[in-house]
PDB file of N, CA and C in Angstrom:
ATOM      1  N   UNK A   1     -57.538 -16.168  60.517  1.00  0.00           N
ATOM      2  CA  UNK A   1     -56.484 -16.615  61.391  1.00  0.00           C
ATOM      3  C   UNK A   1     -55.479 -17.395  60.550  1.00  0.00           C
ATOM      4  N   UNK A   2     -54.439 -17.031  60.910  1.00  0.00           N
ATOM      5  CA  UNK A   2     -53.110 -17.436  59.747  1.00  0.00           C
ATOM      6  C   UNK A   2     -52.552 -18.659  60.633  1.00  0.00           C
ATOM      7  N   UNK A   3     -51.705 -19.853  59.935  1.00  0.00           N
ATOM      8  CA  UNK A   3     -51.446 -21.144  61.123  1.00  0.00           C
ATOM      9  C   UNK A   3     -50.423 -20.549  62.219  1.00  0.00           C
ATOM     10  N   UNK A   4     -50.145 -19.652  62.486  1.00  0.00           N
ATOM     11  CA  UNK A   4     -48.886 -19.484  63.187  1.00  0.00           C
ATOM     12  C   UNK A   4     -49.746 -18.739  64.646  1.00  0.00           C
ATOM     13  N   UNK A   5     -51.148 -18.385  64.014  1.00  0.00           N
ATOM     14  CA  UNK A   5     -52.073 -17.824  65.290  1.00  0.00           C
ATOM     15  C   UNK A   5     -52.577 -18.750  65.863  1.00  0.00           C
ATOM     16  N   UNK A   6     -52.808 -20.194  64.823  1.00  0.00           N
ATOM     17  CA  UNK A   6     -53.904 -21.359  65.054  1.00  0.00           C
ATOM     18  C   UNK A   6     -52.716 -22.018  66.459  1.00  0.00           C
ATOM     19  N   UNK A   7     -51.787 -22.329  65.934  1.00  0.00           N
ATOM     20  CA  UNK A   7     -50.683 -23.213  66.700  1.00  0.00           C
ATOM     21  C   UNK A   7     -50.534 -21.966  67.804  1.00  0.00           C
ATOM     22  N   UNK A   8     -50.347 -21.230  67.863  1.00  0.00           N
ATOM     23  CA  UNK A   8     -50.794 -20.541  69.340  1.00  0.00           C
ATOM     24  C   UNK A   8     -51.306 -20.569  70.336  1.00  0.00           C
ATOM     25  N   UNK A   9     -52.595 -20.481  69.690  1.00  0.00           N
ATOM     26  CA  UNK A   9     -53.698 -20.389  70.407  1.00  0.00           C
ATOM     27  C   UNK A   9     -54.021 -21.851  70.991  1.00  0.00           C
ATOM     28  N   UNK A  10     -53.590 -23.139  69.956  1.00  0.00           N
ATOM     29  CA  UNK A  10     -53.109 -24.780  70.660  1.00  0.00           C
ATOM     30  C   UNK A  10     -52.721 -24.858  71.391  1.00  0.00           C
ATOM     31  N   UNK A  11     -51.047 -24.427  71.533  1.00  0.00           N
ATOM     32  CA  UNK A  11     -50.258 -25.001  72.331  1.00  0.00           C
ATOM     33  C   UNK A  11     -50.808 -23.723  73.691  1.00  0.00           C
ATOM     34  N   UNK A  12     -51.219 -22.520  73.953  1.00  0.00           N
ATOM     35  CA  UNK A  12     -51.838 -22.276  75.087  1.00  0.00           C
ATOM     36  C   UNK A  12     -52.960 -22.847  75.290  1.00  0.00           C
ATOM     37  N   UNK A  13     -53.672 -23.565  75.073  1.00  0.00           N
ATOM     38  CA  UNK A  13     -54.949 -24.755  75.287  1.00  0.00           C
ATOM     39  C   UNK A  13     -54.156 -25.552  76.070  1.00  0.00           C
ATOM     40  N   UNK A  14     -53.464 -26.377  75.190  1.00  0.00           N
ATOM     41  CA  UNK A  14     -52.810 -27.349  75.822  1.00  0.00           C
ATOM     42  C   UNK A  14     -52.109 -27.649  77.208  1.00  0.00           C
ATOM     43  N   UNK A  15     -51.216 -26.129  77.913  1.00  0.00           N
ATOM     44  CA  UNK A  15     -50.549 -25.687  78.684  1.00  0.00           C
ATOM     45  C   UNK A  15     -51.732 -25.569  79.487  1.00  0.00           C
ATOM     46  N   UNK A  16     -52.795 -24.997  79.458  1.00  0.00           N
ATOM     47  CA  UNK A  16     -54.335 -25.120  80.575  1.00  0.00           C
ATOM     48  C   UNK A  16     -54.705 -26.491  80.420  1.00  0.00           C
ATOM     49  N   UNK A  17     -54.389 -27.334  79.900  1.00  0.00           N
ATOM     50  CA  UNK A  17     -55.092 -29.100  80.146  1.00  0.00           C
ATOM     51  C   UNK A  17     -53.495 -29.521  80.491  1.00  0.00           C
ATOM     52  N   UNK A  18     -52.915 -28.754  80.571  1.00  0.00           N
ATOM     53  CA  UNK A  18     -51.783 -29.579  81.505  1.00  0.00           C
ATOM     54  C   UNK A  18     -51.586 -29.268  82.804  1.00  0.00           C
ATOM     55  N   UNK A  19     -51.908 -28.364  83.148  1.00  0.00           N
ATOM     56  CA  UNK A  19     -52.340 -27.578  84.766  1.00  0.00           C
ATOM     57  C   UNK A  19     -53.520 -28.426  85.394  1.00  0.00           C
ATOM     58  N   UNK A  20     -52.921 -28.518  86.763  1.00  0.00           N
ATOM     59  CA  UNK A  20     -53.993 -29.285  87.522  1.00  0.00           C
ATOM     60  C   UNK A  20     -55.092 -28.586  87.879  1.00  0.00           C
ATOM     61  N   UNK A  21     -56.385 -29.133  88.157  1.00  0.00           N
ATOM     62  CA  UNK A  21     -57.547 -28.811  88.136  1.00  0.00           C
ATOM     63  C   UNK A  21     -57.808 -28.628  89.773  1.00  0.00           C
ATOM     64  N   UNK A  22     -58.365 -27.503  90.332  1.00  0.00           N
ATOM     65  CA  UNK A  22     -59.179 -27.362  91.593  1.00  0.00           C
ATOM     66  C   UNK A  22     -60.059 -28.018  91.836  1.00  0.00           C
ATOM     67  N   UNK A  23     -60.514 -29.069  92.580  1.00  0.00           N
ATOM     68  CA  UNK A  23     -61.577 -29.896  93.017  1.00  0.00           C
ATOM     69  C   UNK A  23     -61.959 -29.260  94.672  1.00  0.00           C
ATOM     70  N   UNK A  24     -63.190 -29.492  94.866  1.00  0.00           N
ATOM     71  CA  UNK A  24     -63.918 -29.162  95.925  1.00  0.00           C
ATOM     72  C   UNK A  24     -65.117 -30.645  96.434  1.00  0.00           C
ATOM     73  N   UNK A  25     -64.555 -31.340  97.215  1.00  0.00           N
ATOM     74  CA  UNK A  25     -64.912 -32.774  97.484  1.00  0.00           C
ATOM     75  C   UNK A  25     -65.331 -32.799  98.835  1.00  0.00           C
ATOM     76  N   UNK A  26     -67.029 -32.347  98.637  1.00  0.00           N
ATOM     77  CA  UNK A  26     -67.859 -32.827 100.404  1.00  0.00           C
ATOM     78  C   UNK A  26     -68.260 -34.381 101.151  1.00  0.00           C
ATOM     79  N   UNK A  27     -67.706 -34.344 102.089  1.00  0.00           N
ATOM     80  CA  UNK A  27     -68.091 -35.865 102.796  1.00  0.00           C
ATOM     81  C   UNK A  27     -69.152 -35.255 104.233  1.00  0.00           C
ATOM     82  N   UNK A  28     -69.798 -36.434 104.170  1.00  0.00           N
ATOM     83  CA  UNK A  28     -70.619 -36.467 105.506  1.00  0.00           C
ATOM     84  C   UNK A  28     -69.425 -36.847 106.435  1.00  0.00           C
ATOM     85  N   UNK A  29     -69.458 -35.932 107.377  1.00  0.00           N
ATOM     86  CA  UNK A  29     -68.534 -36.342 108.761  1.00  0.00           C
ATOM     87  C   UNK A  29     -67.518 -35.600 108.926  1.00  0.00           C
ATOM     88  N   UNK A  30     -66.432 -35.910 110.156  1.00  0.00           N
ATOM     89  CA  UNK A  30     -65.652 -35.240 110.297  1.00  0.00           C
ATOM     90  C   UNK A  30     -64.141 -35.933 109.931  1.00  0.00           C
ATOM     91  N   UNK A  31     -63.546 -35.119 109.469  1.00  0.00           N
ATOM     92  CA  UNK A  31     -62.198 -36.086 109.116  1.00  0.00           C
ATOM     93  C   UNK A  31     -60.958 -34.911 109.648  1.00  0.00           C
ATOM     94  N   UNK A  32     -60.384 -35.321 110.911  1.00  0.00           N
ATOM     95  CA  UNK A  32     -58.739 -35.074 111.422  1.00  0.00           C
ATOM     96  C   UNK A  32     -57.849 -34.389 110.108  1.00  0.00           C
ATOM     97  N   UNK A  33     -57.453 -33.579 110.331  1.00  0.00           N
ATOM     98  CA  UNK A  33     -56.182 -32.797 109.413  1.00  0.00           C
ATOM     99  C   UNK A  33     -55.478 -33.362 108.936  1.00  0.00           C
ATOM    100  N   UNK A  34     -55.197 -34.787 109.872  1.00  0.00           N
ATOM    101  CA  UNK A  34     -54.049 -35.522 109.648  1.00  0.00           C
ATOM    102  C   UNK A  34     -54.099 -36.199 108.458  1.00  0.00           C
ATOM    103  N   UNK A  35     -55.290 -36.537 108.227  1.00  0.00           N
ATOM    104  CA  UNK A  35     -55.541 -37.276 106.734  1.00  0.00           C
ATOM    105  C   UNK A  35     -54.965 -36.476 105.703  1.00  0.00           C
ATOM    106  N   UNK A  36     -55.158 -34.952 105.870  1.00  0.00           N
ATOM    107  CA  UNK A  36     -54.526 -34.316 104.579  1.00  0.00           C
ATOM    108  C   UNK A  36     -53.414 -35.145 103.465  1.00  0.00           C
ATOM    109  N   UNK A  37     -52.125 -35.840 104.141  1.00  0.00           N
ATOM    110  CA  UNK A  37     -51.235 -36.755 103.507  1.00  0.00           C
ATOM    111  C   UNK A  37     -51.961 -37.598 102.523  1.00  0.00           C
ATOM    112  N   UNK A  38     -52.762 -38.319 103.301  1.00  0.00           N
ATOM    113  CA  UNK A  38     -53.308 -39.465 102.297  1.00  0.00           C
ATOM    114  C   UNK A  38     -54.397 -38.711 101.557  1.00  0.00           C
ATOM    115  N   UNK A  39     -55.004 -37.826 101.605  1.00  0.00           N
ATOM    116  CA  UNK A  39     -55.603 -36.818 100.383  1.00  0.00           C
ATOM    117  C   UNK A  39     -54.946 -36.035  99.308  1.00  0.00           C
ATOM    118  N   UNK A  40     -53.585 -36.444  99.386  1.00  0.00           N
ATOM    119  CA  UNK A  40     -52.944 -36.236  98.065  1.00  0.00           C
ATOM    120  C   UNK A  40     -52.362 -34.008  98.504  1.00  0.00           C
ATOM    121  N   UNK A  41     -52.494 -34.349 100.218  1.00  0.00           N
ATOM    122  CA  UNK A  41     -52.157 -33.098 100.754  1.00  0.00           C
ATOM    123  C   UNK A  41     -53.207 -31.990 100.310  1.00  0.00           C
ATOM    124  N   UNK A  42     -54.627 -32.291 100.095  1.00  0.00           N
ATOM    125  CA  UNK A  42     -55.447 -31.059  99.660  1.00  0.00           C
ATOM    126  C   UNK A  42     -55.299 -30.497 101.153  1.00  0.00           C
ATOM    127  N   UNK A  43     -56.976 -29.508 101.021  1.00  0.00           N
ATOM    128  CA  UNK A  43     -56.887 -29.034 102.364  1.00  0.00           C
ATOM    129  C   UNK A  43     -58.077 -29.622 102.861  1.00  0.00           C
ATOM    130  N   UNK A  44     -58.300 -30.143 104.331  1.00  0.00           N
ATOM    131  CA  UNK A  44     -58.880 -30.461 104.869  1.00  0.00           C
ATOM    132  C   UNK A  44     -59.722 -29.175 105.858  1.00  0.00           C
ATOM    133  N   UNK A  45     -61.338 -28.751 105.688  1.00  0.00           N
ATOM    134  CA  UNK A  45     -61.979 -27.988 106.198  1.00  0.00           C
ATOM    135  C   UNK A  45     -63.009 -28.812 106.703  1.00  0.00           C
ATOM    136  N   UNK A  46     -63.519 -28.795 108.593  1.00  0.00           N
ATOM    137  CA  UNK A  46     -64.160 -29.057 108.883  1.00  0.00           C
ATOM    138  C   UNK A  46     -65.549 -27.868 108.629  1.00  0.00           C
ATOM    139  N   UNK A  47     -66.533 -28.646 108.515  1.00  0.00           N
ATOM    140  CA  UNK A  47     -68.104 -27.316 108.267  1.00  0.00           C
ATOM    141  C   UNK A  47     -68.762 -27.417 110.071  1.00  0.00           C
ATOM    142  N   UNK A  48     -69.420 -26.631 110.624  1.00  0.00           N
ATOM    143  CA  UNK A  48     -70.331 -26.625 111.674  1.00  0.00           C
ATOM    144  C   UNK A  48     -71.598 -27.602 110.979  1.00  0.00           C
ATOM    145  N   UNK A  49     -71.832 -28.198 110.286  1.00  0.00           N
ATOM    146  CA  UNK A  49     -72.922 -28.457 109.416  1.00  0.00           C
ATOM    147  C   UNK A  49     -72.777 -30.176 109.918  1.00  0.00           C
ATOM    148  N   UNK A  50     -71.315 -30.544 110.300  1.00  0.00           N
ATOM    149  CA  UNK A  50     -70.671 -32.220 110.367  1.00  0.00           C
ATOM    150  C   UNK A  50     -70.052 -32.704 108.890  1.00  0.00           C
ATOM    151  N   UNK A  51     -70.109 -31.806 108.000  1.00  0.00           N
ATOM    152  CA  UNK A  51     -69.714 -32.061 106.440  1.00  0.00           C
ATOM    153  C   UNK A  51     -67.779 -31.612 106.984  1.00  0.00           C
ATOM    154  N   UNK A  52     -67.051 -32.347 105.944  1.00  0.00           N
ATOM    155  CA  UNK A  52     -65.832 -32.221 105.594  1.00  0.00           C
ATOM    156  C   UNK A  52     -65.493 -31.947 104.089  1.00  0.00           C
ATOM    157  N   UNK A  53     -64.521 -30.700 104.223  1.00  0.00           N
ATOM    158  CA  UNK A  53     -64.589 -30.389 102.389  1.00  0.00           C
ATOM    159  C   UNK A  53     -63.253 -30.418 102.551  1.00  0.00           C
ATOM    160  N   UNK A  54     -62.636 -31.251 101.221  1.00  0.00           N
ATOM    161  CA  UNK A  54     -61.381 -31.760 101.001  1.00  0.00           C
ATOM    162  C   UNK A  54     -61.385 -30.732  99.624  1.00  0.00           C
ATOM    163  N   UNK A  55     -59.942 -29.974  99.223  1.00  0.00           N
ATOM    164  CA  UNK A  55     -60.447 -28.813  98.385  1.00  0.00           C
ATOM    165  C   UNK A  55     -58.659 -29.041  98.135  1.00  0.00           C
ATOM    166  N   UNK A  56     -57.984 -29.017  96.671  1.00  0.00           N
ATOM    167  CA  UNK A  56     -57.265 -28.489  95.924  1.00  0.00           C
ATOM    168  C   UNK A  56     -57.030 -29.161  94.972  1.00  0.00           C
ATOM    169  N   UNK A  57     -55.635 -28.756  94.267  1.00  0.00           N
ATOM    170  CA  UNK A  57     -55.210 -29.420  92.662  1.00  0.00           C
ATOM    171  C   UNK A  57     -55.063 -30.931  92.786  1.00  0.00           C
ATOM    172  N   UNK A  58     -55.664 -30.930  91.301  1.00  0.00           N
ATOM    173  CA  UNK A  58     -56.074 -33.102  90.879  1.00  0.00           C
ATOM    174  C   UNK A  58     -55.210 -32.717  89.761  1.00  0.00           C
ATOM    175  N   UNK A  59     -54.390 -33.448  89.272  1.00  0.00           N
ATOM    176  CA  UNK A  59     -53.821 -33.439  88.399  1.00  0.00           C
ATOM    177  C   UNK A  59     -54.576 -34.391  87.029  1.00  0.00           C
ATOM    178  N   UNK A  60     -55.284 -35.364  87.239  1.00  0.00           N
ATOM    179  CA  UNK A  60     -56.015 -35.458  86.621  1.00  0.00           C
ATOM    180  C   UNK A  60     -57.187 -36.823  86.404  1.00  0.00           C
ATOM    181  N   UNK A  61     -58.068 -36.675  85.646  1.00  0.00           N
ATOM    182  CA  UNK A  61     -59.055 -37.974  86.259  1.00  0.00           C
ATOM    183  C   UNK A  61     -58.724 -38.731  86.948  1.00  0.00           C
ATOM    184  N   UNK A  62     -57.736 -39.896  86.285  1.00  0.00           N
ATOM    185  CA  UNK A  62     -57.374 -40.995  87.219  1.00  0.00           C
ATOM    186  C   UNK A  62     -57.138 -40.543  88.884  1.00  0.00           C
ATOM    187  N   UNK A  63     -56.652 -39.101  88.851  1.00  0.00           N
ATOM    188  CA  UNK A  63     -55.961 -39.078  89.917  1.00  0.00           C
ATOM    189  C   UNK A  63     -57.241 -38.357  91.304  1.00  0.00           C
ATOM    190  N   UNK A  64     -58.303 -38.172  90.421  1.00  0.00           N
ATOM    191  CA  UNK A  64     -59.275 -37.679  91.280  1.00  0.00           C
ATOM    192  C   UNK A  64     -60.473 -39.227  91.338  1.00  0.00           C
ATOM    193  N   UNK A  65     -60.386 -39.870  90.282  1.00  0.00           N
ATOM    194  CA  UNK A  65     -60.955 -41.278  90.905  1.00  0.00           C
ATOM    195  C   UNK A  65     -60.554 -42.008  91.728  1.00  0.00           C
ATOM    196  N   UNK A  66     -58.544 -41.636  91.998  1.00  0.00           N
ATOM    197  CA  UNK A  66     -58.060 -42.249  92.834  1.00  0.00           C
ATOM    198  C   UNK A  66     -58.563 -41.487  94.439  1.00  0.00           C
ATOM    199  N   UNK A  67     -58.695 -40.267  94.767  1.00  0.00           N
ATOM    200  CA  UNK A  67     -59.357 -39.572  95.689  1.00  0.00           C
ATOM    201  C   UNK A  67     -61.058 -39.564  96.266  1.00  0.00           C
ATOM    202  N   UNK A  68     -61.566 -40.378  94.850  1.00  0.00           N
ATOM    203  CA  UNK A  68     -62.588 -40.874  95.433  1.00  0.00           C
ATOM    204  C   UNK A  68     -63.241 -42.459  95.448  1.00  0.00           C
ATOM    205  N   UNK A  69     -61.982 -43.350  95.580  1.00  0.00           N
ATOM    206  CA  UNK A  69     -61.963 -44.366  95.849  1.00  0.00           C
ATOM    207  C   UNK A  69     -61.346 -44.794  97.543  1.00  0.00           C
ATOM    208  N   UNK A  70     -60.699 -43.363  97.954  1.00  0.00           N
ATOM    209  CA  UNK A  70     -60.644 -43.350  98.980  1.00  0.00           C
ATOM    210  C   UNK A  70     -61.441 -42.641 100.518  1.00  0.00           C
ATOM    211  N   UNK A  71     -62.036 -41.907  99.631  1.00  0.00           N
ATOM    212  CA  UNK A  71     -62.993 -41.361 100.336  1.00  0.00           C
ATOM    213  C   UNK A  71     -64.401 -42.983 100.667  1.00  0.00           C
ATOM    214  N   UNK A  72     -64.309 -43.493  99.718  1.00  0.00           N
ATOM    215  CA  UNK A  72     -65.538 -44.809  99.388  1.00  0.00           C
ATOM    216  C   UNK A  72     -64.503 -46.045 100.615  1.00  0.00           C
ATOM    217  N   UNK A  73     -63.474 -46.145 100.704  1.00  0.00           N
ATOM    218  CA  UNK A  73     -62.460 -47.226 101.120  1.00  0.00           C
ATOM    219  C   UNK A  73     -62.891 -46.451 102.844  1.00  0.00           C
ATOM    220  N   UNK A  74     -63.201 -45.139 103.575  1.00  0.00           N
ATOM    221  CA  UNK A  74     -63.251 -45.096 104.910  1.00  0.00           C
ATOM    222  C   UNK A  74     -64.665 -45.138 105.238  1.00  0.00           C
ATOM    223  N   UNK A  75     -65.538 -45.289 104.205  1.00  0.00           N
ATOM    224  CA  UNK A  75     -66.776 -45.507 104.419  1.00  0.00           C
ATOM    225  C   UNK A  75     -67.290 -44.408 104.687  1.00  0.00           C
ATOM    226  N   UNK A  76     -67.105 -43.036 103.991  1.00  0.00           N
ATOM    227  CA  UNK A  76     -67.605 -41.535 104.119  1.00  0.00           C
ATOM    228  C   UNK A  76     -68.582 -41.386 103.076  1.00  0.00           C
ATOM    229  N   UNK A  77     -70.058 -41.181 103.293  1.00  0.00           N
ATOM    230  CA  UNK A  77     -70.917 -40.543 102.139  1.00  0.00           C
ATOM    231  C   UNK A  77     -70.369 -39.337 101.787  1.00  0.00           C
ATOM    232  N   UNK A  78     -70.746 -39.670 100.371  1.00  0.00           N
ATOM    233  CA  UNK A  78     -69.625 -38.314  99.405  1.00  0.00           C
ATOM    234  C   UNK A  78     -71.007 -37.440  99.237  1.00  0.00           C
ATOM    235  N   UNK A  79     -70.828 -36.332  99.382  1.00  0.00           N
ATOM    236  CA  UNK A  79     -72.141 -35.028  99.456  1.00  0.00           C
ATOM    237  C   UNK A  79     -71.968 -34.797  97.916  1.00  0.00           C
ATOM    238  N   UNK A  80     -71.202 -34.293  97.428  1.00  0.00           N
ATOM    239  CA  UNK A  80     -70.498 -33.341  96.216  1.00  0.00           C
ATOM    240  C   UNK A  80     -69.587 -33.340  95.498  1.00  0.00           C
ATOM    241  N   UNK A  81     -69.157 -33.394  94.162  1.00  0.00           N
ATOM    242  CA  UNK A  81     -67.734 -33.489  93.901  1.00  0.00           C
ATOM    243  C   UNK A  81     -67.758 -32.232  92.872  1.00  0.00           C
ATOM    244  N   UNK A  82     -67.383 -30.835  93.099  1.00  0.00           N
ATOM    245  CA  UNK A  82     -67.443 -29.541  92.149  1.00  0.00           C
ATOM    246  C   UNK A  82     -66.150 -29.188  91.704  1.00  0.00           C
ATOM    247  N   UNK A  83     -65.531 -28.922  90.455  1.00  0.00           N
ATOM    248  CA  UNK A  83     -64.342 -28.676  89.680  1.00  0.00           C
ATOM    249  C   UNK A  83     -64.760 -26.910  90.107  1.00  0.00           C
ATOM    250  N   UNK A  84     -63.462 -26.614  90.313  1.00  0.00           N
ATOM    251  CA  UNK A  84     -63.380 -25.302  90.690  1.00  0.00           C
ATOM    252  C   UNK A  84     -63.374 -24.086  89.836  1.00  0.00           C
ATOM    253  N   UNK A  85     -64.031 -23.840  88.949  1.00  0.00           N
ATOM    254  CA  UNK A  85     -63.355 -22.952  87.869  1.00  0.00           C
ATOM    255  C   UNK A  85     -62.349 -21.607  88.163  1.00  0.00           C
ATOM    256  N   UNK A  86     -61.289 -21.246  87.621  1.00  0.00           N
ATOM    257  CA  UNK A  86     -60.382 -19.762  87.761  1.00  0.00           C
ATOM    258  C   UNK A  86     -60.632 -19.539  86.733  1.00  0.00           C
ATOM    259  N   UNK A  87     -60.831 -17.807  86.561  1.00  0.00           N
ATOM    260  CA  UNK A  87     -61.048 -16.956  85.920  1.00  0.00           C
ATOM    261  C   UNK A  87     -58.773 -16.362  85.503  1.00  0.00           C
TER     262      UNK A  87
END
């Protein structure tokens, strides 16, 4: 690999760690649509199960510790927290 393949193949690395990440975030209970706003607008899915899955792009750690400091702030047991992988 010659540097002009190396720096390539970088700066497309880089461009995927600059893209926000899919998160998939289960709570015990039910949580209103309306919250979506203060979830940073993911999507809000109620389960038949009583679980709530809060599901889209985190832009990045801080910003998904900030999503689960709020999930901890309404007093919701957190089930799961799964990074979404795309192919």
């Amino acid at each position: 690999m010659n540097m002009k393949e190396g720096n390539d193949r970088l700066h497309k690395s880089e461009r995927r760690n600059d893209e926000p990440r899919q998160y998939r975030i289960s709570v015990n209970g039910h949580l209103n649509a309306r919250w979506s706003a203060w979830f940073d607008d993911m999507t809000i899915t109620r389960e038949s199960d009583g679980t709530t899955i809060l599901q889209g792009p985190v832009a990045d750690q801080a910003a998904l510790h900030g999503l689960l400091q709020k999930v901890r702030d309404l007093g919701l047991a957190l089930i799961s927290v799964t990074r979404i992988q795309h192919d």
